[in-house]
C-alpha atoms as a PDB file:
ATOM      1  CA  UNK A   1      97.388  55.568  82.686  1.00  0.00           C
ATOM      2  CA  UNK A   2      98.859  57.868  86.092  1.00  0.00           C
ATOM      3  CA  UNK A   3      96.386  59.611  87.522  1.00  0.00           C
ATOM      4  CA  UNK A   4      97.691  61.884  90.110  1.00  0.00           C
ATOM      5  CA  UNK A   5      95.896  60.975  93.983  1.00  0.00           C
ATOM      6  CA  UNK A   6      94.434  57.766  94.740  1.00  0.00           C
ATOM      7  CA  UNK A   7      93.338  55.122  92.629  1.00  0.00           C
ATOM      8  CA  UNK A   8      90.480  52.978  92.968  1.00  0.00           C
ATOM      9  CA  UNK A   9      91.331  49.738  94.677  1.00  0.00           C
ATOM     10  CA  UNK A  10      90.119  46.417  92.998  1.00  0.00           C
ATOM     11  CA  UNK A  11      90.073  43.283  94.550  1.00  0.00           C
ATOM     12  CA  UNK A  12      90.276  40.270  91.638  1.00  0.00           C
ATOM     13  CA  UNK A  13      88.679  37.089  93.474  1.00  0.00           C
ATOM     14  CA  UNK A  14      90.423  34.588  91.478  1.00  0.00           C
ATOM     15  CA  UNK A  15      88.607  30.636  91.650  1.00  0.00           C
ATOM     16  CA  UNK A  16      89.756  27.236  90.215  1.00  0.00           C
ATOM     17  CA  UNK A  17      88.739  27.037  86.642  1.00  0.00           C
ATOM     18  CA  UNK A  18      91.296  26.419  83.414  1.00  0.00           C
ATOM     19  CA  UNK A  19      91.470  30.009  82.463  1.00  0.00           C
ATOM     20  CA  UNK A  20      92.687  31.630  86.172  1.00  0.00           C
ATOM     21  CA  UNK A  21      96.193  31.768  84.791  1.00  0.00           C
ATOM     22  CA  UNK A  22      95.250  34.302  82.508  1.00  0.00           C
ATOM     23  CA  UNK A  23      94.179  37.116  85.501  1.00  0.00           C
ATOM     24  CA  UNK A  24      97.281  38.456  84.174  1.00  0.00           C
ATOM     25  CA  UNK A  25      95.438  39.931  81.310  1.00  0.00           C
ATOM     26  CA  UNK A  26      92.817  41.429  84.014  1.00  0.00           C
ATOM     27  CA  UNK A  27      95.195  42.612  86.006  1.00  0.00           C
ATOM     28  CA  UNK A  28      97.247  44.959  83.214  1.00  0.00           C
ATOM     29  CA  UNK A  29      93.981  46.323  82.044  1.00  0.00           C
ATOM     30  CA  UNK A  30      92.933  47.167  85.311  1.00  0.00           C
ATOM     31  CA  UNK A  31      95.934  48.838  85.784  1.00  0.00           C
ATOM     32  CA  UNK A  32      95.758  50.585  82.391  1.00  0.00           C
ATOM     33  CA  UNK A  33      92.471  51.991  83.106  1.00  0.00           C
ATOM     34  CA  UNK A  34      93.581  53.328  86.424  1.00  0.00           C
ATOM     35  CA  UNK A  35      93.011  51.211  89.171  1.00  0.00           C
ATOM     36  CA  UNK A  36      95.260  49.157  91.835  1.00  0.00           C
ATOM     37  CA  UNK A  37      94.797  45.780  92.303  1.00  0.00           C
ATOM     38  CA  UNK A  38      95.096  42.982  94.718  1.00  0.00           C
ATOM     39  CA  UNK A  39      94.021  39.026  94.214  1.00  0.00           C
ATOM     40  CA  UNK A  40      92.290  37.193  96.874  1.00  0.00           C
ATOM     41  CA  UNK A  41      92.057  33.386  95.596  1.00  0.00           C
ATOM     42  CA  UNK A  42      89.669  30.710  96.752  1.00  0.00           C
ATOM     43  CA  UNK A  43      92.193  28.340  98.487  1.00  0.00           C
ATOM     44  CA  UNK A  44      91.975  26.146  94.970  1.00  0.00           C
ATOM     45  CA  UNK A  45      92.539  28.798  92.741  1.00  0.00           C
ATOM     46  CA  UNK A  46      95.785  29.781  94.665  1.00  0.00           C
ATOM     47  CA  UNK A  47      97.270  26.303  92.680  1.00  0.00           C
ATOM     48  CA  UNK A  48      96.187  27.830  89.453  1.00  0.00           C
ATOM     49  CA  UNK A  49      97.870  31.157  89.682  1.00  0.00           C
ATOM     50  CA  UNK A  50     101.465  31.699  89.384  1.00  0.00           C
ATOM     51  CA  UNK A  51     101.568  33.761  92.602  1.00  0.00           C
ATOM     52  CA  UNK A  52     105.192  35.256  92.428  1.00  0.00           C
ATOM     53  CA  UNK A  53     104.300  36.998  88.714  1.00  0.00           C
ATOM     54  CA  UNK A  54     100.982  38.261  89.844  1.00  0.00           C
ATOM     55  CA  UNK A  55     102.541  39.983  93.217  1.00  0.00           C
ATOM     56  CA  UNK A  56     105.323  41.613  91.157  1.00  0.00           C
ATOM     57  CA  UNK A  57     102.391  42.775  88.884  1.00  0.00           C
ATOM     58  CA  UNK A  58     100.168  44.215  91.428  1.00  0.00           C
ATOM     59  CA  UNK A  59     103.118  44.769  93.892  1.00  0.00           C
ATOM     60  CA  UNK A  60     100.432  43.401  96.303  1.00  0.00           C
ATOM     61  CA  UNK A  61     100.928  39.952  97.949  1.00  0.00           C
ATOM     62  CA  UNK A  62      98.216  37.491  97.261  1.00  0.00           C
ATOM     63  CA  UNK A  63      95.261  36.978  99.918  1.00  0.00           C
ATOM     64  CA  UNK A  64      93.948  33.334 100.265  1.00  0.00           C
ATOM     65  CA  UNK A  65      93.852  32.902 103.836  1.00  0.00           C
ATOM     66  CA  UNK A  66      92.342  34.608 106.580  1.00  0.00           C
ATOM     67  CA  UNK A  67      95.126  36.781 108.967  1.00  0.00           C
ATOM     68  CA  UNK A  68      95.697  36.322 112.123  1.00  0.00           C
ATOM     69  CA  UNK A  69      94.206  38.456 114.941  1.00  0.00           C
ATOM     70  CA  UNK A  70      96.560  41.382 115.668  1.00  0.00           C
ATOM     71  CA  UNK A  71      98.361  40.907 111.776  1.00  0.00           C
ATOM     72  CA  UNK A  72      97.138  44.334 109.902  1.00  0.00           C
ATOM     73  CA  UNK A  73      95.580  44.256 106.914  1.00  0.00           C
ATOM     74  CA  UNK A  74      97.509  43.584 103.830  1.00  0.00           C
ATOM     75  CA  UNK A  75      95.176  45.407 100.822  1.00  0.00           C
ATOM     76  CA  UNK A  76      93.329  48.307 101.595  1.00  0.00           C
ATOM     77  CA  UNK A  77      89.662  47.945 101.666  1.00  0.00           C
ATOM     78  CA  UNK A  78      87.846  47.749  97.958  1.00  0.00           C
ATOM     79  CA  UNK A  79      86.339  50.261  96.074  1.00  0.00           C
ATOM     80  CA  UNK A  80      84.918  47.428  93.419  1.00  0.00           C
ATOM     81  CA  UNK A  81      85.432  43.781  93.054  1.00  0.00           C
ATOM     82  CA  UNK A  82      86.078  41.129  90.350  1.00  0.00           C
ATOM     83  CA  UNK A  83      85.048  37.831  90.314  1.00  0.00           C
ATOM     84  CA  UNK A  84      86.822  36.074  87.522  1.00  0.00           C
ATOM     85  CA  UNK A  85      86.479  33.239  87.235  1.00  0.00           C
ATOM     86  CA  UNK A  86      83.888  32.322  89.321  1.00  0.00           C
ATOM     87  CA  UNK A  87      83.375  29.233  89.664  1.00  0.00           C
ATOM     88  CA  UNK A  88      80.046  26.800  90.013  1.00  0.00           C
ATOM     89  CA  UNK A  89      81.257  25.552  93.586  1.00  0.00           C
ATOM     90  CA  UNK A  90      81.539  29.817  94.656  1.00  0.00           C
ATOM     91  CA  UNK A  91      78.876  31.388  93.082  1.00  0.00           C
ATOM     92  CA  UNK A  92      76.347  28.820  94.860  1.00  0.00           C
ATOM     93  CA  UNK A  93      77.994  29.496  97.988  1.00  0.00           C
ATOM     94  CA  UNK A  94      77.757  32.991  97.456  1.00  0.00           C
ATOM     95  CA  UNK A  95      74.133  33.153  97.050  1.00  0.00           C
ATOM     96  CA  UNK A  96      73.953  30.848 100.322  1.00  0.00           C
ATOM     97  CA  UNK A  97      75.439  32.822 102.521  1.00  0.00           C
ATOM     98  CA  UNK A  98      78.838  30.446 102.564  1.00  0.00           C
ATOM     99  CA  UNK A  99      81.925  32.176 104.123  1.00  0.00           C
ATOM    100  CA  UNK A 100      84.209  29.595 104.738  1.00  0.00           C
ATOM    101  CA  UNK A 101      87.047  31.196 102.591  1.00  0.00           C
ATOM    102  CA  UNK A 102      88.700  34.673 102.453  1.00  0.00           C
ATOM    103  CA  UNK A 103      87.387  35.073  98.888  1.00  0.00           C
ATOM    104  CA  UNK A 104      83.953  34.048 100.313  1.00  0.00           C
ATOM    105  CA  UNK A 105      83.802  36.215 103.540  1.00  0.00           C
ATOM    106  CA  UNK A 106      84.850  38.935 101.005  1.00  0.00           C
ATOM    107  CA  UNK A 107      82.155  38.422  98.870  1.00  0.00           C
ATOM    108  CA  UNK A 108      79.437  38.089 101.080  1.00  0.00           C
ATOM    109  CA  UNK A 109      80.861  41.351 103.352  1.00  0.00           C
ATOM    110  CA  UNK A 110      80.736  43.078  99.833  1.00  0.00           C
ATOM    111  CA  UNK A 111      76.884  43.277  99.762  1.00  0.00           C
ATOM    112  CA  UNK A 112      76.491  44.727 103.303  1.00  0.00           C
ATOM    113  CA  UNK A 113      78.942  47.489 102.602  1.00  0.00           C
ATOM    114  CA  UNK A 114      77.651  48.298  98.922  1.00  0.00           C
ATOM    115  CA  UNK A 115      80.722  47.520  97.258  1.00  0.00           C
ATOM    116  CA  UNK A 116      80.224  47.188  93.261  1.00  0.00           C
ATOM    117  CA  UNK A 117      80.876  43.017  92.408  1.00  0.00           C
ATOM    118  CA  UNK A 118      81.564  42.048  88.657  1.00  0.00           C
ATOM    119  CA  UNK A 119      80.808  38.329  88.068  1.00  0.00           C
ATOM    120  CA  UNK A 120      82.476  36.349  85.129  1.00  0.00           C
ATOM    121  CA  UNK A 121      81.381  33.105  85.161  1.00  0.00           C
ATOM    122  CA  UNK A 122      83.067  29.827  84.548  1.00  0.00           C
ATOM    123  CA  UNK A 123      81.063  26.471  85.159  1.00  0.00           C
ATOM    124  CA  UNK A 124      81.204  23.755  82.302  1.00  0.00           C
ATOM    125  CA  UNK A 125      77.413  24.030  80.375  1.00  0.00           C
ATOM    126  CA  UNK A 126      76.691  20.183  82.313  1.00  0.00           C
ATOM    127  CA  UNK A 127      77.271  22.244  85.940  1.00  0.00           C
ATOM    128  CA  UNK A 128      75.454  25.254  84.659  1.00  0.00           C
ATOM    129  CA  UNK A 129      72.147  23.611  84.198  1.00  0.00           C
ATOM    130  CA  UNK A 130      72.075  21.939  87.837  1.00  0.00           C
ATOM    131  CA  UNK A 131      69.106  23.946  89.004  1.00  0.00           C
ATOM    132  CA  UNK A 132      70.597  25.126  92.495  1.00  0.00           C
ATOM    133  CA  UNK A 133      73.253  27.274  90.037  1.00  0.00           C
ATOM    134  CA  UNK A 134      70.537  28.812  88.031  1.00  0.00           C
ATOM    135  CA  UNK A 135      68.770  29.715  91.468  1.00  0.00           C
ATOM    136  CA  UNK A 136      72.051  30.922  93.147  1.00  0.00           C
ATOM    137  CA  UNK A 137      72.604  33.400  89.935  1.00  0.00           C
ATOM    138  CA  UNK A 138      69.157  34.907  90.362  1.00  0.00           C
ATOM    139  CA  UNK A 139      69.866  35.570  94.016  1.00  0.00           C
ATOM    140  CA  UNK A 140      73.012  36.959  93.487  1.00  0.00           C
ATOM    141  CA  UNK A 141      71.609  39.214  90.260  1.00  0.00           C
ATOM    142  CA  UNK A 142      68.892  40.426  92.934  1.00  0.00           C
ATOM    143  CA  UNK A 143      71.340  41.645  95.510  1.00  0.00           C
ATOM    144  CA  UNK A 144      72.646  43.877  92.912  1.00  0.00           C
ATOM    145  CA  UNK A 145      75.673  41.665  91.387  1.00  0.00           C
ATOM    146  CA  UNK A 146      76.576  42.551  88.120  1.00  0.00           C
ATOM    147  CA  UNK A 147      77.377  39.596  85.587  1.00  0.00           C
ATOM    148  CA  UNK A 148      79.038  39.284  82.565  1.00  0.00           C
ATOM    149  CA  UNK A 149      78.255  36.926  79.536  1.00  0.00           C
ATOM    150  CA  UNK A 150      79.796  33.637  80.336  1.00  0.00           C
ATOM    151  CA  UNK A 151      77.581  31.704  82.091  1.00  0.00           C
ATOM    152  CA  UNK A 152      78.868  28.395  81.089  1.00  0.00           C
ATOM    153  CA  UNK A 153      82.543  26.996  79.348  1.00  0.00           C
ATOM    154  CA  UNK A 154      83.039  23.703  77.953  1.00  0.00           C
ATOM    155  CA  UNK A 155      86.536  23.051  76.403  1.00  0.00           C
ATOM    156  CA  UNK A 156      87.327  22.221  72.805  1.00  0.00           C
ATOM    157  CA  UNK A 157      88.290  19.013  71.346  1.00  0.00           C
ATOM    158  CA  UNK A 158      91.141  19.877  72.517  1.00  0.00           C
ATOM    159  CA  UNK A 159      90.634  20.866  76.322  1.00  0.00           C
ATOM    160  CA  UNK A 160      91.189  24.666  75.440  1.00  0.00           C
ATOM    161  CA  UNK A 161      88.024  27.110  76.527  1.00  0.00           C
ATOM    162  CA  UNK A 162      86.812  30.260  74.078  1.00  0.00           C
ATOM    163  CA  UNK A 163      88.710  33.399  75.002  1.00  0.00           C
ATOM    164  CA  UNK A 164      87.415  34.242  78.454  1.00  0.00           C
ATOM    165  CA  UNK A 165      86.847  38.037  77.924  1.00  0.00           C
ATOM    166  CA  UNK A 166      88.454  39.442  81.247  1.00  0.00           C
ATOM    167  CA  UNK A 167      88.036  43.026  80.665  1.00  0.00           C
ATOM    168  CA  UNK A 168      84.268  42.509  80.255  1.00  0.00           C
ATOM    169  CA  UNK A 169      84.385  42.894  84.327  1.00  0.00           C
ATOM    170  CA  UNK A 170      85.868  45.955  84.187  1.00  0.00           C
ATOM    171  CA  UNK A 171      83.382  47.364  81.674  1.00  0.00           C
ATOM    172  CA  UNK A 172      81.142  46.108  83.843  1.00  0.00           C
ATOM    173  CA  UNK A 173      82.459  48.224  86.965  1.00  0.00           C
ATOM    174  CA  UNK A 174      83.244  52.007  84.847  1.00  0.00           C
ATOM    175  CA  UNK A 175      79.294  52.921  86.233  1.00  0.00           C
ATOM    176  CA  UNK A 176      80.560  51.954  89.279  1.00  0.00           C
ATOM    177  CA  UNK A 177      83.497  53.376  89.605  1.00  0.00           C
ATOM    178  CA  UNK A 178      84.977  55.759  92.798  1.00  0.00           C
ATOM    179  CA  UNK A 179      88.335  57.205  94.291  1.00  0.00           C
ATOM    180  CA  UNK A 180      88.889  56.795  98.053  1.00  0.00           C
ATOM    181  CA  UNK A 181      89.425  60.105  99.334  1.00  0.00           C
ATOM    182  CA  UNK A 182      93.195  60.534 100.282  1.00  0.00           C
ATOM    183  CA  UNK A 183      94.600  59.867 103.589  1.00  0.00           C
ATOM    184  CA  UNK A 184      94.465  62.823 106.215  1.00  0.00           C
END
């Protein structure tokens, strides 16, 4: 779906969990529902993407690293973010105040400028119920995150997880939803 002018820029913060090599299936329905798209990855999650496929699909590069002083800025800022997965280790660092990572220093900018953040969790059920998680998704639900469904994954007998229902982020961002005004 063209639109003419702008779209909406999403960021998709990608963390280590099983299903990451499936943002693929976030990415084309961002797309389809209008918006352009760049993936930051935690520095783990960069080993779980195939990075090549998702650049040609965003025509973005993928962030993981900070840049350097002086290097200009490869995505334009966001107008919404997506956290999926998010992972156990991220979402309590989050809520701390961590920014040790791109991804992280992303997300914890993202509350001081008001940008709209989509949570799909990811932890297996035995991480979920360590009490420091359940307090970090309170905090984070308090400053306004939105979250989706999955609040825990455990794999099958046979290491496979449930579908992970990507688009529930963006369903999760529509209310949310602006165009940057075009360049002067």
């Amino acid at each position: 779906m063209d639109e003419p002018g702008p779209r909406p820029f999403l960021y998709i913060v990608v963390c280590a969990a099983s299903v990451a090599a499936g943002v693929g299936d976030l990415i084309t329905a961002a797309r389809e529902r209008g918006w352009d798209v760049g993936v930051v990855a935690t520095p783990q999650g960069l080993g779980f993407l195939d990075v090549p496929a998702v650049e040609a699909r965003t025509g973005h590069p993928v962030r993981s690293a900070w840049r350097r002083p002086g290097e200009p800025r490869p995505l334009p800022p966001p107008d919404a973010i997506a956290v999926a997965p998010a992972t156990f280790n991220t979402i309590n660092k989050w809520a701390a105040g961590i920014a040790d990572t791109l991804a992280l220093g992303i997300l914890c900018e993202a509350h001081g400028t008001g940008v709209p953040t989509a949570v799909l969790p990811c932890p297996n059920a035995a991480m979920a119920a360590h009490p420091a998680y359940r307090e970090s998704l309170r905090r984070l639900r308090a400053m306004g995150v939105l979250f989706g469904a999955y609040e825990s994954h455990d794999p099958d007998e046979h290491g496979r997880l449930a579908r992970f229902r990507w688009e529930e982020a963006l369903e999760l961002l529509e209310p949310h939803r602006a165009r940057r005004p075009p360049p002067p």
